[in-house]
N, C-alpha and C. Protein backbone atom coordinates (compact mmCIF):
# COMPACT_ATOMS: atom_id res chain seq x y z
N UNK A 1 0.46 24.55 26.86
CA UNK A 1 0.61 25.09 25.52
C UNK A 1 1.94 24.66 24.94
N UNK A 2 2.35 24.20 23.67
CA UNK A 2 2.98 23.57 23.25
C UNK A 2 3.89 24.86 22.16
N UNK A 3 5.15 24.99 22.46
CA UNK A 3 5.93 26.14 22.06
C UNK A 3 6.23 25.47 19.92
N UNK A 4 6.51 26.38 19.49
CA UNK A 4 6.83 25.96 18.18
C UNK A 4 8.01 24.77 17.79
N UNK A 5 9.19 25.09 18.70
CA UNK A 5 10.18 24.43 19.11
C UNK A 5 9.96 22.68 18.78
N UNK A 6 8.94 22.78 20.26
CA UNK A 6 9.03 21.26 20.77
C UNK A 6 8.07 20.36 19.86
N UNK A 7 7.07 21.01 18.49
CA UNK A 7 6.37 20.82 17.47
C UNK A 7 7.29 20.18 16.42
N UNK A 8 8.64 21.18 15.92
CA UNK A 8 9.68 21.06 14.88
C UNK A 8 10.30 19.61 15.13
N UNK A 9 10.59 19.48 16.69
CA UNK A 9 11.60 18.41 17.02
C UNK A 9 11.03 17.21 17.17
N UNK A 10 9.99 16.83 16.79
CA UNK A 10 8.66 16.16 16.76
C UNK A 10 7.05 16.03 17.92
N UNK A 11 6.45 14.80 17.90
CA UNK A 11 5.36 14.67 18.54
C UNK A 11 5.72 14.90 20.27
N UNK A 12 5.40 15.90 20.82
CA UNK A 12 5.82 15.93 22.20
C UNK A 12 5.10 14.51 23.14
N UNK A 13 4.19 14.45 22.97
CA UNK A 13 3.98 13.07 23.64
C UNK A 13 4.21 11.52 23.20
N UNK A 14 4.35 11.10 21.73
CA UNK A 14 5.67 10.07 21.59
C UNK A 14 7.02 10.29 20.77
N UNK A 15 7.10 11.49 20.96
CA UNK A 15 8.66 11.53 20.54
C UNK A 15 9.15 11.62 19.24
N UNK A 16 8.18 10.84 18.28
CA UNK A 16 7.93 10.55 17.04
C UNK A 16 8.21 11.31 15.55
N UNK A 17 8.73 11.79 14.68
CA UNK A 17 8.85 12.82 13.89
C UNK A 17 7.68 12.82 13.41
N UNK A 18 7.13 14.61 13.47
CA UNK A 18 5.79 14.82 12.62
C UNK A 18 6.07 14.79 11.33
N UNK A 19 4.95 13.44 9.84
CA UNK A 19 5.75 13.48 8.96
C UNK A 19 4.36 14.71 8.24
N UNK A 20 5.03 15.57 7.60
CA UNK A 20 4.68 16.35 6.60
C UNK A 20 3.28 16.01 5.66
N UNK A 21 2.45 16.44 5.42
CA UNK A 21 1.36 15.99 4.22
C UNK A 21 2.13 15.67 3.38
N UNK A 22 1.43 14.48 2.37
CA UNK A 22 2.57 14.46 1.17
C UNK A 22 1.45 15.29 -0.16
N UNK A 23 2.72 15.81 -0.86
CA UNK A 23 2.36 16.63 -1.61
C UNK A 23 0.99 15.87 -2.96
N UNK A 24 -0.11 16.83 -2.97
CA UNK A 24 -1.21 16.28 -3.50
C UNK A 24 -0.59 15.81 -4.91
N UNK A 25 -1.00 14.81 -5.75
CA UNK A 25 -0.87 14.52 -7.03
C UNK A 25 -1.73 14.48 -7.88
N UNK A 26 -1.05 14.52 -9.05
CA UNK A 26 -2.41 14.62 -9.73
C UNK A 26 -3.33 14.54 -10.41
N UNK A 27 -3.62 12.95 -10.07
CA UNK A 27 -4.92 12.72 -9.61
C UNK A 27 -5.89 13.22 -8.58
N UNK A 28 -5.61 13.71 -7.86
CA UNK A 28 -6.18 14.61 -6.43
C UNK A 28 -6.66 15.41 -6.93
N UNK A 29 -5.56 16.37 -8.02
CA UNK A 29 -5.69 17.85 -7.82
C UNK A 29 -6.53 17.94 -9.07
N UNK A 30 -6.86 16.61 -10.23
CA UNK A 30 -7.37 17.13 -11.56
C UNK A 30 -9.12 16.21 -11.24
N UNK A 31 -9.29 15.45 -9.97
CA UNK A 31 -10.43 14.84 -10.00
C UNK A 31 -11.30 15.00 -9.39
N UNK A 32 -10.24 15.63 -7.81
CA UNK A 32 -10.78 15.56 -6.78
C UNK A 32 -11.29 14.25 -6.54
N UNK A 33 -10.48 13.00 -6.55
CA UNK A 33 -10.76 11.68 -6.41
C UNK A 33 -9.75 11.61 -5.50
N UNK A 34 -9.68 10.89 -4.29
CA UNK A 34 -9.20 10.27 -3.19
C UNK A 34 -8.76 8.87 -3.42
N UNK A 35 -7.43 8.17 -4.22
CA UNK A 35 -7.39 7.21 -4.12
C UNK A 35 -7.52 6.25 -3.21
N UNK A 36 -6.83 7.26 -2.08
CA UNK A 36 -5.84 5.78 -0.86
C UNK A 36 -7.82 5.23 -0.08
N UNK A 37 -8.07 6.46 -0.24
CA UNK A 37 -10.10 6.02 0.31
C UNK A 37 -10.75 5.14 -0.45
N UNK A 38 -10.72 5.31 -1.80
CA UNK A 38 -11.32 4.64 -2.66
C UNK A 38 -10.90 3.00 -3.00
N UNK A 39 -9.28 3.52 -2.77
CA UNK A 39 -8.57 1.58 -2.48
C UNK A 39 -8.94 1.11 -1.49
N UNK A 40 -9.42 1.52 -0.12
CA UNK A 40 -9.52 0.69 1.34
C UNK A 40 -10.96 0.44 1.44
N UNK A 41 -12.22 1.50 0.40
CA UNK A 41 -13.45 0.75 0.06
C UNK A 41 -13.74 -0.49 -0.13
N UNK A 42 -12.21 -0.44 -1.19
CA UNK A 42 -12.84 -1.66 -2.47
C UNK A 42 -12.11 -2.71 -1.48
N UNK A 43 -11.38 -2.56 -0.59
CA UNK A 43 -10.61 -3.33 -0.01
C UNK A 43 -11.88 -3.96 0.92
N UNK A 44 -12.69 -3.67 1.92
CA UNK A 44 -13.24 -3.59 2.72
C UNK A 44 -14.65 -4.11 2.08
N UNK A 45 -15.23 -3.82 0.78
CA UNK A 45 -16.10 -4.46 0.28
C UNK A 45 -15.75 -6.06 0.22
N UNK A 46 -14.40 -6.15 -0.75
CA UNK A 46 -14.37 -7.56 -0.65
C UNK A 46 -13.99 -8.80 0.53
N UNK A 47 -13.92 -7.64 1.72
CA UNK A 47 -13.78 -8.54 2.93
C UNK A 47 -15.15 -8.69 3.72
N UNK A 48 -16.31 -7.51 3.48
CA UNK A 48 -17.50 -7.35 3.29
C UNK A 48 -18.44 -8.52 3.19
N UNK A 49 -17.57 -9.14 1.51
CA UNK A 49 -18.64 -10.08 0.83
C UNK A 49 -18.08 -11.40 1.63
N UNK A 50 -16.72 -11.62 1.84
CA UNK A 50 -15.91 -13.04 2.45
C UNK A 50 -16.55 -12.72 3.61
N UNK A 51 -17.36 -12.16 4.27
CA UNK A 51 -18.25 -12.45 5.69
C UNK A 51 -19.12 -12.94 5.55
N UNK A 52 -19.80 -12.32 4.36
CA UNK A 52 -21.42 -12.66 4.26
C UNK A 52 -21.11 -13.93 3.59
N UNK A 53 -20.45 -14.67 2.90
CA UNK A 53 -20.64 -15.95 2.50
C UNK A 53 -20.21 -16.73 3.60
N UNK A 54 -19.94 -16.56 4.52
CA UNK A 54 -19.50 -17.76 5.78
C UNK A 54 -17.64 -17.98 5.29
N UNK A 55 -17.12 -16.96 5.39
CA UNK A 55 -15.76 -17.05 5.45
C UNK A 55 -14.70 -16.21 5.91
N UNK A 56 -15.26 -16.26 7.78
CA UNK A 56 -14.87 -14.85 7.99
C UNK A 56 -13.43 -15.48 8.77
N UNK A 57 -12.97 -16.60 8.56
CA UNK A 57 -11.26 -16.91 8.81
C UNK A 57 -10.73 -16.03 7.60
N UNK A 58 -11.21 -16.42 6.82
CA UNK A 58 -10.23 -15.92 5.30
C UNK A 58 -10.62 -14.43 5.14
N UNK A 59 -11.65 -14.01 5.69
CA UNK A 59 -11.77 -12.40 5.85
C UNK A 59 -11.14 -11.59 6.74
N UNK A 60 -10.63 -12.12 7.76
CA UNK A 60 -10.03 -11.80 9.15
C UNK A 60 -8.41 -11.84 8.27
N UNK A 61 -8.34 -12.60 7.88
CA UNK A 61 -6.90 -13.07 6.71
C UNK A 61 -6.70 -11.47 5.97
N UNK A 62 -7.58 -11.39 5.66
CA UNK A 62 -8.02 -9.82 4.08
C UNK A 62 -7.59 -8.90 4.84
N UNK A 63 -8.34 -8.78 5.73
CA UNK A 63 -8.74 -7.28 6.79
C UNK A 63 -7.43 -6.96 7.02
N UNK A 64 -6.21 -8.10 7.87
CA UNK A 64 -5.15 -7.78 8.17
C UNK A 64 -4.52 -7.13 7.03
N UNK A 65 -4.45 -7.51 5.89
CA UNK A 65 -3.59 -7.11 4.43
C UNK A 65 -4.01 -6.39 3.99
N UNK A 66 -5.01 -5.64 4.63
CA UNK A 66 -6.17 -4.30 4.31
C UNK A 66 -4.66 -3.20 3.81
N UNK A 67 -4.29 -2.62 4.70
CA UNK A 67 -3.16 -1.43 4.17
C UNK A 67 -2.29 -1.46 3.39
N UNK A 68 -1.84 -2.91 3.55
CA UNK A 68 -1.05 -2.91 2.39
C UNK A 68 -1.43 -2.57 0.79
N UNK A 69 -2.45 -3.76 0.97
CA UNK A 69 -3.30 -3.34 -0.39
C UNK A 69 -4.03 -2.11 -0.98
N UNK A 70 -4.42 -1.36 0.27
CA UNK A 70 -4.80 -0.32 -0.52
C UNK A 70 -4.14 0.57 -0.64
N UNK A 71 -2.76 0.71 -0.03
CA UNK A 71 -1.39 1.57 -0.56
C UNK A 71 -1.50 0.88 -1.91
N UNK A 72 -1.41 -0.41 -2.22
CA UNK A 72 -0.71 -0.63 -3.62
C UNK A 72 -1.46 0.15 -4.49
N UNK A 73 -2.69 -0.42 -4.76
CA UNK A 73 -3.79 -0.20 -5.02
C UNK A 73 -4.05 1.44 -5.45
N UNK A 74 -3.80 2.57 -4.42
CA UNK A 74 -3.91 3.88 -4.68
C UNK A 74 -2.13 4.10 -4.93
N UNK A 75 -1.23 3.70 -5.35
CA UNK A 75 -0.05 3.89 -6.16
C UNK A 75 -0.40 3.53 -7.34
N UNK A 76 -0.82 2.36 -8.13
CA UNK A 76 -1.44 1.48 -9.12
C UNK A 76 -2.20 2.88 -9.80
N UNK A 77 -3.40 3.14 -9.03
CA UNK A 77 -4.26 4.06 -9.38
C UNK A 77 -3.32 6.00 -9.99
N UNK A 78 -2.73 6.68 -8.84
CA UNK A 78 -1.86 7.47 -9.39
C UNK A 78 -1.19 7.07 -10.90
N UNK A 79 -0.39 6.05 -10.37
CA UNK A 79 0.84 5.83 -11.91
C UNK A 79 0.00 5.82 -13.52
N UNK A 80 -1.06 5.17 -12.76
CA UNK A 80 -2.04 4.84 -14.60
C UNK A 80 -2.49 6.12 -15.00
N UNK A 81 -3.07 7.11 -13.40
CA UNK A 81 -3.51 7.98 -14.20
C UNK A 81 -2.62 9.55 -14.83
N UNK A 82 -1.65 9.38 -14.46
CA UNK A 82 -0.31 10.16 -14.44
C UNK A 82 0.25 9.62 -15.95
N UNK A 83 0.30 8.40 -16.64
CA UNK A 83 0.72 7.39 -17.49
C UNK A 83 0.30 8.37 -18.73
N UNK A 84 -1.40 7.77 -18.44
CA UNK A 84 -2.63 8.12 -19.13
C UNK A 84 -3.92 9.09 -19.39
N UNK A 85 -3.19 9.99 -18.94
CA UNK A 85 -3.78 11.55 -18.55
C UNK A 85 -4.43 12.00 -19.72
N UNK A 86 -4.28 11.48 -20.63
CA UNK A 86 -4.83 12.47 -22.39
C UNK A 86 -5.92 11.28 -22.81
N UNK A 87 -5.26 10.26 -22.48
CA UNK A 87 -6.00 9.14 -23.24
C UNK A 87 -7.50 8.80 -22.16
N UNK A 88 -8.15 7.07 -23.01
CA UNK A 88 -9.11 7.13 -21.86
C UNK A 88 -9.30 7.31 -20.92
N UNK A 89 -8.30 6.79 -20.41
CA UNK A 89 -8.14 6.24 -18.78
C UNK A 89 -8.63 7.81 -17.64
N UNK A 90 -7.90 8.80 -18.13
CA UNK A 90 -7.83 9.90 -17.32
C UNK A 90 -8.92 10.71 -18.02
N UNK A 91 -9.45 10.18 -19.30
CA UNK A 91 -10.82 11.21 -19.56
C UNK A 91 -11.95 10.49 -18.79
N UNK A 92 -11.86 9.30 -18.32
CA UNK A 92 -12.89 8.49 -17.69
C UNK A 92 -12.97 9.11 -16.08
N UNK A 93 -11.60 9.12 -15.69
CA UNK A 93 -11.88 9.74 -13.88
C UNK A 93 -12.08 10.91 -14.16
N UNK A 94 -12.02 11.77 -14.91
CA UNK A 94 -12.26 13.28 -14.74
C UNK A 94 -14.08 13.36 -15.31
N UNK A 95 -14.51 12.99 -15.64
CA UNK A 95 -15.88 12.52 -16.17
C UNK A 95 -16.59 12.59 -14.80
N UNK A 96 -17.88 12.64 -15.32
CA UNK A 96 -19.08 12.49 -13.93
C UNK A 96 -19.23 10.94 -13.44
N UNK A 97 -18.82 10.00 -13.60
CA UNK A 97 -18.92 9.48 -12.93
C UNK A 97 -17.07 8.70 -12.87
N UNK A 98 -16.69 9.53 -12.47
CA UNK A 98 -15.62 9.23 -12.22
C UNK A 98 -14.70 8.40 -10.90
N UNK A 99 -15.48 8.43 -9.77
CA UNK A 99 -15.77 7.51 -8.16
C UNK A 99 -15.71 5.85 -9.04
N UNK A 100 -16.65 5.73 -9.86
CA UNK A 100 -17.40 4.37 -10.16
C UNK A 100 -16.06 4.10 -11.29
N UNK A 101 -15.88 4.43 -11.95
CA UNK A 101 -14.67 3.80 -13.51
C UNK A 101 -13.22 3.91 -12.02
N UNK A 102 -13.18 4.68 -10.81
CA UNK A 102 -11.87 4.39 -10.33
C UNK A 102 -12.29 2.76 -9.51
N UNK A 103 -13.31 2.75 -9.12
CA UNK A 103 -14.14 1.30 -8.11
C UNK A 103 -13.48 0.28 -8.94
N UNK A 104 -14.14 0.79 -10.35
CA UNK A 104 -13.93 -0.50 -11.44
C UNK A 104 -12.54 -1.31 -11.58
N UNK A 105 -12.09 -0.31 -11.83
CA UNK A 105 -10.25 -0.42 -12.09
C UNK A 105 -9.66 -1.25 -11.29
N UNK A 106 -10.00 -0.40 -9.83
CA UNK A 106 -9.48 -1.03 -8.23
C UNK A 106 -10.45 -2.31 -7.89
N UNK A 107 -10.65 -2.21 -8.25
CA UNK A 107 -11.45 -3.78 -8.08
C UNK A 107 -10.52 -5.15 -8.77
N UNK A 108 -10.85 -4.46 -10.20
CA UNK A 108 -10.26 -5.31 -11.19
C UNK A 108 -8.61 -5.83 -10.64
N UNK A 109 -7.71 -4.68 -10.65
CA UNK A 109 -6.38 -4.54 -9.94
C UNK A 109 -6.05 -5.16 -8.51
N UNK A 110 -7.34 -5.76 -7.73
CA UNK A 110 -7.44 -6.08 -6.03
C UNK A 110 -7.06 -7.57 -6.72
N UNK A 111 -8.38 -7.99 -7.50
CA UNK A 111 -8.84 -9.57 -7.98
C UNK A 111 -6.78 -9.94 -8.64
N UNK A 112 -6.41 -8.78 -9.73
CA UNK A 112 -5.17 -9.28 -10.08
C UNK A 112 -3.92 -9.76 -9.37
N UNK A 113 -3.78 -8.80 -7.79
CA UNK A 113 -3.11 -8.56 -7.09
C UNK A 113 -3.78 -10.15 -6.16
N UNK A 114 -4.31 -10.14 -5.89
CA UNK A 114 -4.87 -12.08 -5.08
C UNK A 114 -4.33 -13.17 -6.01
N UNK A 115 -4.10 -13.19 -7.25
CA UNK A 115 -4.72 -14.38 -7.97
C UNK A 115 -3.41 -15.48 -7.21
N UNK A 116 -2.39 -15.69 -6.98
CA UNK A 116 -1.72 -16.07 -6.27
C UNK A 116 -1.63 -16.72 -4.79
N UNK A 117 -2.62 -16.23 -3.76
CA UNK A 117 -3.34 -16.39 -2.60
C UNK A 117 -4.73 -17.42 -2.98
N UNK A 118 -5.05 -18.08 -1.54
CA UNK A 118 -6.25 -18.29 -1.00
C UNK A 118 -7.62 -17.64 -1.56
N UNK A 119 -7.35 -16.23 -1.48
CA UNK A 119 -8.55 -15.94 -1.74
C UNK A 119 -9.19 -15.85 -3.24
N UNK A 120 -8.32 -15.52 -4.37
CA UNK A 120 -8.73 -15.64 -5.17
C UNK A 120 -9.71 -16.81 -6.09
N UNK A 121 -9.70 -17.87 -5.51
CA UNK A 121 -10.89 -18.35 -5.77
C UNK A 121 -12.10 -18.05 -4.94
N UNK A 122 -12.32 -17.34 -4.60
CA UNK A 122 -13.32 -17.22 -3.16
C UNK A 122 -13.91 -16.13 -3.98
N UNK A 123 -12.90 -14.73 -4.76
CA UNK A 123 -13.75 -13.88 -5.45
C UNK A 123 -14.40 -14.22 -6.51
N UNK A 124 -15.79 -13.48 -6.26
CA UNK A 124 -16.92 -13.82 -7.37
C UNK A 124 -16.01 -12.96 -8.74
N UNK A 125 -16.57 -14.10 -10.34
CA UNK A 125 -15.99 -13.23 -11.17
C UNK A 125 -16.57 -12.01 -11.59
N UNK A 126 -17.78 -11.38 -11.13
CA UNK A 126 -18.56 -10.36 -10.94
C UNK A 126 -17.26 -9.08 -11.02
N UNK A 127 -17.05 -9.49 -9.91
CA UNK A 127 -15.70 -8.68 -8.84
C UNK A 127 -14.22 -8.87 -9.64
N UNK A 128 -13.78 -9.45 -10.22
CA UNK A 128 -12.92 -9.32 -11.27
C UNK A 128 -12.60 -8.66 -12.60
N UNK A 129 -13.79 -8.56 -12.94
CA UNK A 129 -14.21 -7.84 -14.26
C UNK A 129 -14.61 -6.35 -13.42
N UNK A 130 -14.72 -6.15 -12.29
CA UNK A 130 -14.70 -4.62 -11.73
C UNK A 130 -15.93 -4.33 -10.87
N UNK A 131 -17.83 -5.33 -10.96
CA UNK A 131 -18.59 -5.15 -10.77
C UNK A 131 -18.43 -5.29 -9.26
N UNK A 132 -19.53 -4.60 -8.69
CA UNK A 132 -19.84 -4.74 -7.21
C UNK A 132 -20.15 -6.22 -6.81
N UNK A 133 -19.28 -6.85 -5.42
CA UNK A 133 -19.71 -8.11 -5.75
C UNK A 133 -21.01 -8.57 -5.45
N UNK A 134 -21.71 -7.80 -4.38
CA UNK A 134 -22.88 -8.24 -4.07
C UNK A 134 -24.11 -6.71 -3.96
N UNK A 135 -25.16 -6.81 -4.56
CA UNK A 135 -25.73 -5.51 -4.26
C UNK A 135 -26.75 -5.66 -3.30
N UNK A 136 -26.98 -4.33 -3.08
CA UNK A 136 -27.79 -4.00 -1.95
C UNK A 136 -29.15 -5.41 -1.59
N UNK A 137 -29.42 -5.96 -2.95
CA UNK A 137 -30.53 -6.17 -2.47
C UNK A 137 -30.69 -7.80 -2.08
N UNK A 138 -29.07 -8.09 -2.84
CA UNK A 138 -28.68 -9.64 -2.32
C UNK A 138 -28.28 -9.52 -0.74
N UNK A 139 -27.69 -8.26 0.08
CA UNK A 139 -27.12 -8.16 1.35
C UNK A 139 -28.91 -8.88 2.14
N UNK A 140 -29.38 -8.10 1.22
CA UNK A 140 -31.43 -7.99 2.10
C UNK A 140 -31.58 -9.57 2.37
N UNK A 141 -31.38 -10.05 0.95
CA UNK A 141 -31.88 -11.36 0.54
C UNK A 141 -31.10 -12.29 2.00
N UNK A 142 -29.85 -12.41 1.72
CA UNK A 142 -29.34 -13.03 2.69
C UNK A 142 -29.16 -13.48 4.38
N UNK A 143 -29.48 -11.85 4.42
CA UNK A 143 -29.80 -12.01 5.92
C UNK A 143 -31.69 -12.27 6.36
N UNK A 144 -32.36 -12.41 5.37
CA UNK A 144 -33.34 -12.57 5.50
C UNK A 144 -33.64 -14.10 5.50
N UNK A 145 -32.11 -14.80 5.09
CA UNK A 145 -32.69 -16.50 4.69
C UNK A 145 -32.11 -17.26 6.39
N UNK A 146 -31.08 -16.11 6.98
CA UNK A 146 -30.46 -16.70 8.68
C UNK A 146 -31.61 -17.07 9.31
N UNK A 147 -31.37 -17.86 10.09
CA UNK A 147 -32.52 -18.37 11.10
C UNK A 147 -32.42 -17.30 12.13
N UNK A 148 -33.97 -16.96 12.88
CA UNK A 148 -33.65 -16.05 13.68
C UNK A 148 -32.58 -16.42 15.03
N UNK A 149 -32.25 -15.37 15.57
CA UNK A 149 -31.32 -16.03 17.06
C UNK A 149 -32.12 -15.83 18.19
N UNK A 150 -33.51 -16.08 18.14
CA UNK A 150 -34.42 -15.53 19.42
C UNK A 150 -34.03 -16.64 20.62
């Protein structure tokens, strides 16, 4: 059993300081929208699609830069909507479909944040303008055209 003490002075088994929740913002508290989740989606979709086209060096590339980006990404997301709280922007996430206009944004903001890198030619402009890059029924299509591996 672990005394209060040895909790305060940090992680008893690495030593480590326990860091604190950070205080909700609000965007959290007015949407109930989860940025830092909703950035590592959109993050993870577009490393998603760089598999399914046969480019999983340059996806293996993504995956690593996964956290970074979706820290930026859910900071990006806070500041605009903190900015823009009266205007569209924050009447759009507080709205019913408010998950999908934050996808959009963070999408759009992923494609801006590449254009500099490798990969940005690789993203479809689908995926720039905010759209999903590939839907459900192209994932079907595709793996249906592989040769089997029997």
């Amino acid at each position: 059993m672990q005394t209060t003490t040895s909790i305060q002075n940090g992680n008893p088994r690495t030593g480590k300081p326990i860091q604190p929740f950070p205080e909700e913002s609000a965007l959290v508290r007015e949407t109930c929208l989860m940025p830092c989740i909703v950035a590592d989606y959109v993050v993870c979709e577009l490393v998603r699609y760089l598999q399914i086209t046969a480019r999983s060096a340059l996806s293996g590339r993504l995956y690593a830069m996964r956290e970074g980006l979706s820290e930026s990404l859910a900071k990006r997301a806070e500041t605009c909507y903190v900015a823009n709280r009266r205007d569209r922007f924050g009447k759009l996430l507080r709205g019913r479909n408010g998950r999908d206009w934050i996808r959009t944004f963070m999408r759009h903001w992923l494609s801006a944040e590449l254009i500099d890198t490798p990969f940005f030619r690789l993203i479809p402009d689908d995926f720039k303008r905010g759209l999903e890059p590939i839907q459900d029924s192209d994932y079907l299509a595709w793996f249906k055209l592989q040769p089997s591996r029997s």
